[in-house]
Protein backbone atom coordinates (compact mmCIF):
# COMPACT_ATOMS: atom_id res chain seq x y z
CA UNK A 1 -96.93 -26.62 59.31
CA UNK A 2 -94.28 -29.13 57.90
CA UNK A 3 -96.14 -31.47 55.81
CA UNK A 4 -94.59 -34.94 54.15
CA UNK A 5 -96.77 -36.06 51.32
CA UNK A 6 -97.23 -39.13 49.18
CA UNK A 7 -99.81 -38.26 46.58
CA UNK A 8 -100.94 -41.47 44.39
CA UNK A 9 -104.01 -40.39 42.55
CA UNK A 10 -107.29 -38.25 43.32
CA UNK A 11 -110.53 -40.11 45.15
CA UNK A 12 -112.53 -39.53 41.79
CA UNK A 13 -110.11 -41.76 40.23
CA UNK A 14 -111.23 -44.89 41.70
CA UNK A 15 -114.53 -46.16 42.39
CA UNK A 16 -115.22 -47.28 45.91
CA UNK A 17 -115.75 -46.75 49.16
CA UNK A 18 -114.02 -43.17 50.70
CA UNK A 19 -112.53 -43.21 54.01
CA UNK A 20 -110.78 -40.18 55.76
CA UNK A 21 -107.95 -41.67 58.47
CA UNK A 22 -106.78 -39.47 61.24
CA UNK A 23 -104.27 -40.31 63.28
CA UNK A 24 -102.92 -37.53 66.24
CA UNK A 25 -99.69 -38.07 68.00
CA UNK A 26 -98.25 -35.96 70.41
CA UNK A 27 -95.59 -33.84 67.42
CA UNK A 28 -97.86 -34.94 64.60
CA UNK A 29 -100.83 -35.54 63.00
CA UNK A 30 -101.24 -38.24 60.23
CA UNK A 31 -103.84 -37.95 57.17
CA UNK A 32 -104.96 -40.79 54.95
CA UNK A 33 -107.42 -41.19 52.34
CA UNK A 34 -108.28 -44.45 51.02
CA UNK A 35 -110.62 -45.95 48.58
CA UNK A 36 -111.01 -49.35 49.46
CA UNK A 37 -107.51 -50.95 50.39
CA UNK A 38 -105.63 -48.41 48.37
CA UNK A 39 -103.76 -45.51 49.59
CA UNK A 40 -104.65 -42.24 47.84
CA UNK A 41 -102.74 -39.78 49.89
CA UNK A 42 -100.89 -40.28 53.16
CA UNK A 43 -99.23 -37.39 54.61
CA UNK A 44 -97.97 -36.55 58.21
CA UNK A 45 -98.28 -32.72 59.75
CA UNK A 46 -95.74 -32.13 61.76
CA UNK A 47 -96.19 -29.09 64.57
CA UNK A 48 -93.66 -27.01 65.79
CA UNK A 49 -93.51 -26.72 69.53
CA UNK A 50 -94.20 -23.14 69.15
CA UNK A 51 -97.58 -24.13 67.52
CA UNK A 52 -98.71 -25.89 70.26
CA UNK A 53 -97.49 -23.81 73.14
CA UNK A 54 -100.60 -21.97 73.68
CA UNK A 55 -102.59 -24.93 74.12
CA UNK A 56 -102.61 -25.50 77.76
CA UNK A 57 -104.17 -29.18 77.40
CA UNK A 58 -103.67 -31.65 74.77
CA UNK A 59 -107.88 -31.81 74.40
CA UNK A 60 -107.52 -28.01 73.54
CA UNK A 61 -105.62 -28.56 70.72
CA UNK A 62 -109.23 -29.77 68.74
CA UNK A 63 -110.02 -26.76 66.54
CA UNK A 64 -106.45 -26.39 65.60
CA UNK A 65 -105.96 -29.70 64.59
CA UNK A 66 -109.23 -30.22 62.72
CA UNK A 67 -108.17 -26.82 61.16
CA UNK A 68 -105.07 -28.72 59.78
CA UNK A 69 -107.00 -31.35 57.90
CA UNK A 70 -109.88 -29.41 56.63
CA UNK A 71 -106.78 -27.13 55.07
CA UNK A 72 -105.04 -30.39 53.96
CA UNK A 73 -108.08 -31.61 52.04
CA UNK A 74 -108.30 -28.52 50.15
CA UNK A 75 -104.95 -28.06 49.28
CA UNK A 76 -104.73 -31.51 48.16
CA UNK A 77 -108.18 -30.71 45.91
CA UNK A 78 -110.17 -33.74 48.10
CA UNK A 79 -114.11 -32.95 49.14
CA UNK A 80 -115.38 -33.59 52.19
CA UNK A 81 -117.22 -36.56 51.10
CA UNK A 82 -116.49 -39.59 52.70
CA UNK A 83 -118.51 -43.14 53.31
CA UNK A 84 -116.05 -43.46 56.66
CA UNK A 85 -113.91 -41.43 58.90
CA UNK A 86 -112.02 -42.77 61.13
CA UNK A 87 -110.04 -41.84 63.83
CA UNK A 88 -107.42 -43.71 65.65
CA UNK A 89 -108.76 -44.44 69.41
CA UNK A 90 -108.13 -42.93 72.60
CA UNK A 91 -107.98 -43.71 76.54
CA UNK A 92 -111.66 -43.52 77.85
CA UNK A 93 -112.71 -46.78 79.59
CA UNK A 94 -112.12 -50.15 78.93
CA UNK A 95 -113.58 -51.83 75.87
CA UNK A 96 -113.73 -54.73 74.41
CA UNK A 97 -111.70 -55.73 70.75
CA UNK A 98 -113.40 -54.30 67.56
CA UNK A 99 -114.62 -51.28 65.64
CA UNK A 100 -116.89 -48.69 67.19
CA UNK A 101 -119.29 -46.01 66.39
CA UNK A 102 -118.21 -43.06 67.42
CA UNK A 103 -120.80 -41.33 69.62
CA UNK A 104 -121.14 -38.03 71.60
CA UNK A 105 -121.04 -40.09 74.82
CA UNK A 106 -117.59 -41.32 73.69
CA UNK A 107 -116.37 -37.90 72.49
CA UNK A 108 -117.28 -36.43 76.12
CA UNK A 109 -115.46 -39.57 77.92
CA UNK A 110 -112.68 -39.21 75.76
CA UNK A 111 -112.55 -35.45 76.04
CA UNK A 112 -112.28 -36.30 79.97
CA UNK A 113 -110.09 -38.69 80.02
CA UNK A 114 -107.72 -39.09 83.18
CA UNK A 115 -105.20 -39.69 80.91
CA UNK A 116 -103.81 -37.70 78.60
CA UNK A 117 -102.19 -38.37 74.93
CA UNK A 118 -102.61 -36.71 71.55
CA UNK A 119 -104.64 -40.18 70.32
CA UNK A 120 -107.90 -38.64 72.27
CA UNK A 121 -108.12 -36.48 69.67
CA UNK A 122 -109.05 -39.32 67.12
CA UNK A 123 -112.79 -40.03 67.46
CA UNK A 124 -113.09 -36.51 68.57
CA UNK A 125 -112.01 -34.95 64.77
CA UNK A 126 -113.42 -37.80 63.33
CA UNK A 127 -117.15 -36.97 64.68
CA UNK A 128 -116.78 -33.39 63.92
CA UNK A 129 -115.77 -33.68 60.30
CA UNK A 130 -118.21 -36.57 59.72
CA UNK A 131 -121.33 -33.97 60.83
CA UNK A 132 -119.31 -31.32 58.96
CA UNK A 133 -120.33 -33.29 55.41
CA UNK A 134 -122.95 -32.10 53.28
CA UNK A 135 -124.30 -35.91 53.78
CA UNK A 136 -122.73 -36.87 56.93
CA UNK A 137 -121.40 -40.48 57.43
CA UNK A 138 -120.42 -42.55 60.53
CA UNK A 139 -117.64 -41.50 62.43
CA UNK A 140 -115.47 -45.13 63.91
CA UNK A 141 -112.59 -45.92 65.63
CA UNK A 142 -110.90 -49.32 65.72
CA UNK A 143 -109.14 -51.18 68.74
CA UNK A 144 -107.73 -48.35 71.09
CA UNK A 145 -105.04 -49.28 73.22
CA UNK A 146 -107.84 -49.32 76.40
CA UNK A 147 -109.07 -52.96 74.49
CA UNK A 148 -109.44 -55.08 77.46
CA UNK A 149 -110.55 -58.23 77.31
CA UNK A 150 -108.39 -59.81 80.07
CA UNK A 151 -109.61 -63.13 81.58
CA UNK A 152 -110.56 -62.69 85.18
CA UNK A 153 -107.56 -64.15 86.21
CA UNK A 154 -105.17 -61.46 84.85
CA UNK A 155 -107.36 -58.52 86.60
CA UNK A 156 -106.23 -59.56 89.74
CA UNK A 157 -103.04 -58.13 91.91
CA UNK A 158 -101.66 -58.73 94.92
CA UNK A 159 -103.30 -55.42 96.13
CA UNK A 160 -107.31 -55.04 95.92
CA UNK A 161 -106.28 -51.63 95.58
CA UNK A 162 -104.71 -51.47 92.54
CA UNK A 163 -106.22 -54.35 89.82
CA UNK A 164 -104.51 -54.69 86.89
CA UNK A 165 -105.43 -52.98 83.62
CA UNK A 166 -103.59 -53.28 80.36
CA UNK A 167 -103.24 -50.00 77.87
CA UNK A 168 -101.43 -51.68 74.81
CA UNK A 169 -100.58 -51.98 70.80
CA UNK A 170 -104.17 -53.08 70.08
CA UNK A 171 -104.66 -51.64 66.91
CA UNK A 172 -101.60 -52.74 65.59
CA UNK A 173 -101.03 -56.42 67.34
CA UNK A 174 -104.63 -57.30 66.01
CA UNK A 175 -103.68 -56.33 62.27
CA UNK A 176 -100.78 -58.37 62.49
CA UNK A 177 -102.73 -61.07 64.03
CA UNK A 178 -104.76 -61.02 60.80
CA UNK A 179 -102.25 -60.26 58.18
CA UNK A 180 -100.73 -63.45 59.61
CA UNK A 181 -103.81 -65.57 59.78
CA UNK A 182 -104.38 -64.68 56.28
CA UNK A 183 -101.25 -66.25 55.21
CA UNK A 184 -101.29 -68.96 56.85
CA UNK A 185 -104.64 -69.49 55.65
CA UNK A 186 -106.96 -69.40 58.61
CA UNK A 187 -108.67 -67.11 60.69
CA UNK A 188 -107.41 -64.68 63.56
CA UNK A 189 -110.08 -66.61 65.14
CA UNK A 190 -108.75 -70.27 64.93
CA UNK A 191 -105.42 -69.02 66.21
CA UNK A 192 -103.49 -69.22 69.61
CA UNK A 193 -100.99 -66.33 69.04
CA UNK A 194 -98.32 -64.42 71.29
CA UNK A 195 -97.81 -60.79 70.02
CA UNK A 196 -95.01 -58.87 70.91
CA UNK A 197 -94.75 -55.13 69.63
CA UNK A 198 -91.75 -53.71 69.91
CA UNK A 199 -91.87 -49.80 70.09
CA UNK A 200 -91.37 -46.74 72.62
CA UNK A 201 -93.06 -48.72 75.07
CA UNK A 202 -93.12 -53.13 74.54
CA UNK A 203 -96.47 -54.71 75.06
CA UNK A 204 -97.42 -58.19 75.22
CA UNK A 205 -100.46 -60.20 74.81
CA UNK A 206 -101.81 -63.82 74.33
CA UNK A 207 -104.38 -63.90 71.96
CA UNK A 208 -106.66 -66.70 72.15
CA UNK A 209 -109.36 -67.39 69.37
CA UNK A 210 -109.30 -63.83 68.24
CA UNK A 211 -109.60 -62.59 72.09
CA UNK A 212 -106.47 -61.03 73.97
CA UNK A 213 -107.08 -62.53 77.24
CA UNK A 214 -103.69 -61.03 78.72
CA UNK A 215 -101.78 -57.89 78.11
CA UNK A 216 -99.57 -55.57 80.16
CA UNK A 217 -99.98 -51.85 81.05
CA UNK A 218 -96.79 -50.86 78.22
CA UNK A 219 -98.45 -47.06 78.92
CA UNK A 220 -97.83 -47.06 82.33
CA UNK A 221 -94.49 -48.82 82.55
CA UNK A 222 -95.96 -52.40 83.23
CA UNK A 223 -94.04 -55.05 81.66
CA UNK A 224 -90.32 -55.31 80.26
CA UNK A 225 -88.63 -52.05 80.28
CA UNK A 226 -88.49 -50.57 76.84
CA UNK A 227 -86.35 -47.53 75.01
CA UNK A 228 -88.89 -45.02 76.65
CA UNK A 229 -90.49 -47.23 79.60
CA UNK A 230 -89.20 -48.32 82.92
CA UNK A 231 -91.34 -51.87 82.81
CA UNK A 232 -91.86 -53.07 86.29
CA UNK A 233 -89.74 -51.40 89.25
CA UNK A 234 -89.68 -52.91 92.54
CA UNK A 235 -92.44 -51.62 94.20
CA UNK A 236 -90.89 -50.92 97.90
CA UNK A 237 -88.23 -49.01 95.98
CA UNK A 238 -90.50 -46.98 94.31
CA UNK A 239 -92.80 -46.23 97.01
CA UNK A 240 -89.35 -44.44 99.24
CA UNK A 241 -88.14 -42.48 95.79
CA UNK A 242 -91.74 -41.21 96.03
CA UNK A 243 -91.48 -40.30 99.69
CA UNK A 244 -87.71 -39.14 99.45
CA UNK A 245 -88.35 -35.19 98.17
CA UNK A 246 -86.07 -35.63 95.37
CA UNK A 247 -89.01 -35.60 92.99
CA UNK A 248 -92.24 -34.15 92.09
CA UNK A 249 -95.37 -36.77 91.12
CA UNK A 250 -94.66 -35.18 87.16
CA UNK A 251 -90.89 -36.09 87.44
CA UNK A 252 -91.51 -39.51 88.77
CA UNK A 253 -94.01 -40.34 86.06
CA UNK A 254 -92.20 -39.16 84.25
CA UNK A 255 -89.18 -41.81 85.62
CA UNK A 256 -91.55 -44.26 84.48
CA UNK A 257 -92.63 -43.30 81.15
CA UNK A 258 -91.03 -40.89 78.87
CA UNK A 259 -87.52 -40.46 80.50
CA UNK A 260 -86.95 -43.85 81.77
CA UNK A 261 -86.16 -47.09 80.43
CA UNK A 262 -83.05 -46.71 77.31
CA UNK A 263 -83.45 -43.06 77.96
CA UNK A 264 -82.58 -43.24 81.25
CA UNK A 265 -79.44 -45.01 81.18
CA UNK A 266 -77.85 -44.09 77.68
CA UNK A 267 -79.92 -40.58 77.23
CA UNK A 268 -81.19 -41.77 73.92
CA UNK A 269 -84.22 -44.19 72.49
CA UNK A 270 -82.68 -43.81 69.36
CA UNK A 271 -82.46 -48.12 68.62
CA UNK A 272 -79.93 -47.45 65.20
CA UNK A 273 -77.61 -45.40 67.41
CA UNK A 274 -77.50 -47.49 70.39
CA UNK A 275 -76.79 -50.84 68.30
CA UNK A 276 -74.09 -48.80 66.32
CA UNK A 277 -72.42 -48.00 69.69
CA UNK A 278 -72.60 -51.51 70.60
CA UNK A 279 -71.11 -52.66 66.67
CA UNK A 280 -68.43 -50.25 68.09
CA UNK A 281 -67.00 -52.12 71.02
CA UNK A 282 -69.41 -50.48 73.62
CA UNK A 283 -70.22 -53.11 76.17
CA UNK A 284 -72.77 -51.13 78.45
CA UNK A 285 -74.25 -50.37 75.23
CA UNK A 286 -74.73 -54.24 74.88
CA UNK A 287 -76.10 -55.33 78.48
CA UNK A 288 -78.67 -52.89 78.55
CA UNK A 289 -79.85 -53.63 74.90
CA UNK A 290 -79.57 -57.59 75.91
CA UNK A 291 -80.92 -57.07 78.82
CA UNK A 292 -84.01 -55.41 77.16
CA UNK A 293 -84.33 -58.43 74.84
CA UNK A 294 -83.75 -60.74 78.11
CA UNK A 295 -86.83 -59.12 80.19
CA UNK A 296 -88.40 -58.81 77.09
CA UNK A 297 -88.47 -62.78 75.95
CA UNK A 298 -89.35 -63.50 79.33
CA UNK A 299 -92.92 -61.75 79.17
CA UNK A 300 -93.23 -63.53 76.19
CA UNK A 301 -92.63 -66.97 77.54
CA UNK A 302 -94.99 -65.62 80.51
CA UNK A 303 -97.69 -65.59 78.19
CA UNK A 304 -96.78 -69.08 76.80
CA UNK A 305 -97.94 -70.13 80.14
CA UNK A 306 -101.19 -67.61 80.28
CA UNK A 307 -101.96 -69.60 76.82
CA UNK A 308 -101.15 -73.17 78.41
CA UNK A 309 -98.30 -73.99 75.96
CA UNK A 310 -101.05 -74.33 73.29
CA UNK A 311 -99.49 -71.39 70.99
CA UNK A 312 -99.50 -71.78 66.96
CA UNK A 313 -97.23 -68.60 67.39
CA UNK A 314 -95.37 -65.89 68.21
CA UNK A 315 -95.38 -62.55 66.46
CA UNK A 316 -92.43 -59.59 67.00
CA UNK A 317 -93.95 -55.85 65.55
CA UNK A 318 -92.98 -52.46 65.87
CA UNK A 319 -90.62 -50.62 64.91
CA UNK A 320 -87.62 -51.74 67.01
CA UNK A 321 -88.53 -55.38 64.72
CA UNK A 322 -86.64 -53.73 62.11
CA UNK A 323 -83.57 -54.92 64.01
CA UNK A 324 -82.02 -58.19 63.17
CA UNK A 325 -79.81 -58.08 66.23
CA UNK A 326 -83.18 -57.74 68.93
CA UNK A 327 -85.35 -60.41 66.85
CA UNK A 328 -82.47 -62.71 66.63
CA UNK A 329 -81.80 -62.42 70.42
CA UNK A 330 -85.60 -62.73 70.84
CA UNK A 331 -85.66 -65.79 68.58
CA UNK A 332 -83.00 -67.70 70.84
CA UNK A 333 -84.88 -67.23 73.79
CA UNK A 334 -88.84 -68.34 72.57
CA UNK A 335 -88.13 -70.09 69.68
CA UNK A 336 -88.46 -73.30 72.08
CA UNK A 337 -92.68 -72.30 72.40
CA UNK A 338 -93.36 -71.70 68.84
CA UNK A 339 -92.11 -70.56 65.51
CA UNK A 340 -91.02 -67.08 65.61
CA UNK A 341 -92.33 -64.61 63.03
CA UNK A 342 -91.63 -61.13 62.18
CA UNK A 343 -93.80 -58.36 61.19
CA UNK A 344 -91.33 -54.80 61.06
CA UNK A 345 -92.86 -51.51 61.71
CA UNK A 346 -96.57 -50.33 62.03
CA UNK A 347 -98.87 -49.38 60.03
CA UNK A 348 -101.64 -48.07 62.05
CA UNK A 349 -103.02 -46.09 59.31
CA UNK A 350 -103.54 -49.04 56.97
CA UNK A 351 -105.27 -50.61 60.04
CA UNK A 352 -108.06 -48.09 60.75
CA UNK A 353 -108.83 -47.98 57.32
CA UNK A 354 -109.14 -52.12 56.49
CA UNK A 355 -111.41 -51.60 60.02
CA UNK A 356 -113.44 -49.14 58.40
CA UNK A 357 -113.67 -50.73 55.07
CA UNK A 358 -114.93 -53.88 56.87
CA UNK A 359 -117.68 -52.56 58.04
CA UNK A 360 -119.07 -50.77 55.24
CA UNK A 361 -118.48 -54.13 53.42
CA UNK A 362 -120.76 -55.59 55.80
CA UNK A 363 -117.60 -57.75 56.99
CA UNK A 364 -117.39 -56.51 60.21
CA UNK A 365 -120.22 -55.07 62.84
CA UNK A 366 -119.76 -51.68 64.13
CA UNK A 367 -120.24 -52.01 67.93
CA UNK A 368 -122.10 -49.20 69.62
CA UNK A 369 -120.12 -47.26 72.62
CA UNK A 370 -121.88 -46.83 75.65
């Protein structure tokens, strides 16, 4: 167990409200404890791969991982007392925006889930160590990336049999959408606001009065292709690679998401690297980058449309905001539907626990998963 720490102080230091954060990824898992807004510790687990070879399915990995954090609360000297845990979401069914009590029924959907990522694991830990207490507390999770709210409009495709869904940045677009409210001095609610997050996979949403009524499918490969993502393939074409022999169904999907998109064509997702090549004369470097930023800007202005040109603004996240040369190109291209602003990086940690804190403030209403 690799561990990267930032110790600040102990809980008993501070008065306040507790909250435990969990956050599994697929290499990782990610520990926070708060009190209030402030950080206490943050630290993220890695795994080795030979760690999690003998789990067969990414749900089996449960005791293990809530091993790790029971072990990284004692070594760090931090009881199991908490007001809040909360756990970052995962890919049951749809739901609408918000914060949720987490819920047996939940845990056994999420446990079942068709599809499969380390974030199931959230609510899952969460519940468990929040009956583990001495006095147990509520168990939440905050905006997973199954948040749909889409008008009815957006559901439909040109085949009944396949409607449109979005799986997207949720947690994170919504805590910009805030943090930006906030200084502009209104409410996420008063706001018409295009978000863009810019990470392994791009999503997109319009955000109307506090409500994304259209986002795309960034899981699935929906959308502008991304460093790990293929974005939307032409459909015929797809359908013959799929009936050609060349592939299995786990290679394909795998053509789609996870080996596809920056990876596909340059063999890396690594952004840095791939602008340094371009810094260095490398001109197919360049086209696929701008081209990423092209198909990219035009989902954006897409949702200009979706919003009816009414938009107070557009918002670029993620981590790939961190680079001048993608806003900028971004900028260029949108600028024209609303004043461009830029919120680097993620902090998805920060988000579950202002979610949490919320609610135990009485801010915010828990909403109950059924």
């Amino acid at each position: 167990m690799n561990t990267i720490e930032e110790p600040v102080l102990t809980p008993d230091d501070m008065p306040g409200y507790r909250i435990l954060v969990i956050n599994p990824g697929s290499t990782s898992t990610k520990v926070a404890v708060y009190v209030n807004d402030t950080a206490l510790h943050i630290s993220t687990i890695r795994h080795k791969p030979e760690e999690l070879l003998p789990f067969e399915q990414i749900v089996d990995q449960r005791d293990f991982r809530t091993r790790i954090v029971l072990d990284w609360l004692e070594e760090n000297h931090i009881p199991l007392r908490f007001d809040a845990i909360i756990g970052r979401g995962g890919l049951a069914k749809p739901v609408a925006g918000g914060v949720y009590r987490v819920n047996r029924k939940m845990c056994y959907d999420t446990y079942n889930a068709m599809r499969k990522h380390a974030c199931n694991l959230g609510c899952i830990i969460a519940y468990e160590l929040a009956m583990k207490q001495a006095k147990p507390c509520e168990a939440y999770i905050a905006d997973p990336g199954v948040v749909d709210e889409l008008v009815p409009e957006a559901r439909v495709s040109g085949s009944p049999l396949m409607p449109r869904i979005c799986i997207w940045h949720a947690l994170n677009q919504r805590a910009i959408a805030r943090r930006h409210a906030k200084r502009v001095g209104k409410r996420y609610e008063d706001l018409n606001l295009i978000i863009c997050h810019l990470g392994g996979g791009i999503s997109v949403a319009a955000h109307e009065h506090g409500r994304a009524i259209d986002a795309n499918n960034a899981l699935d490969g929906e959308g502008p292709f991304s460093p790990e993502r293929a974005g939307t393939l032409p459909a015929a074409d797809l359908i013959h690679l799929c009936f050609s022999g060349r592939y299995t169904e786990e290679q394909l999907k795998k053509r789609v998401a996870g080996q596809a998109g920056l990876m596909a064509h340059m063999g890396t997702t690594d952004i840095p690297e791939i602008l340094a090549q371009i810094e260095a004369g490398d001109h197919h470097a360049k086209l696929l980058i701008d081209a990423m930023v092209y198909h990219t800007a035009r989902s954006i202005a897409a949702e200009g449309a979706v919003l009816k040109g009414k938009v107070d603004a557009i918002l670029l996240t993620g981590g790939i905001a961190y680079s001048e040369y993608i806003t900028q190109g971004l900028r260029e291209r949108v600028e024209f539907i609303a004043p461009v602003h830029i919120y680097p990086g993620e902090d998805e940690m920060k988000a579950l626990a202002l979610n949490a804190l919320a609610v135990l403030r009485g801010e915010r209403e828990a909403k109950e998963y059924d």
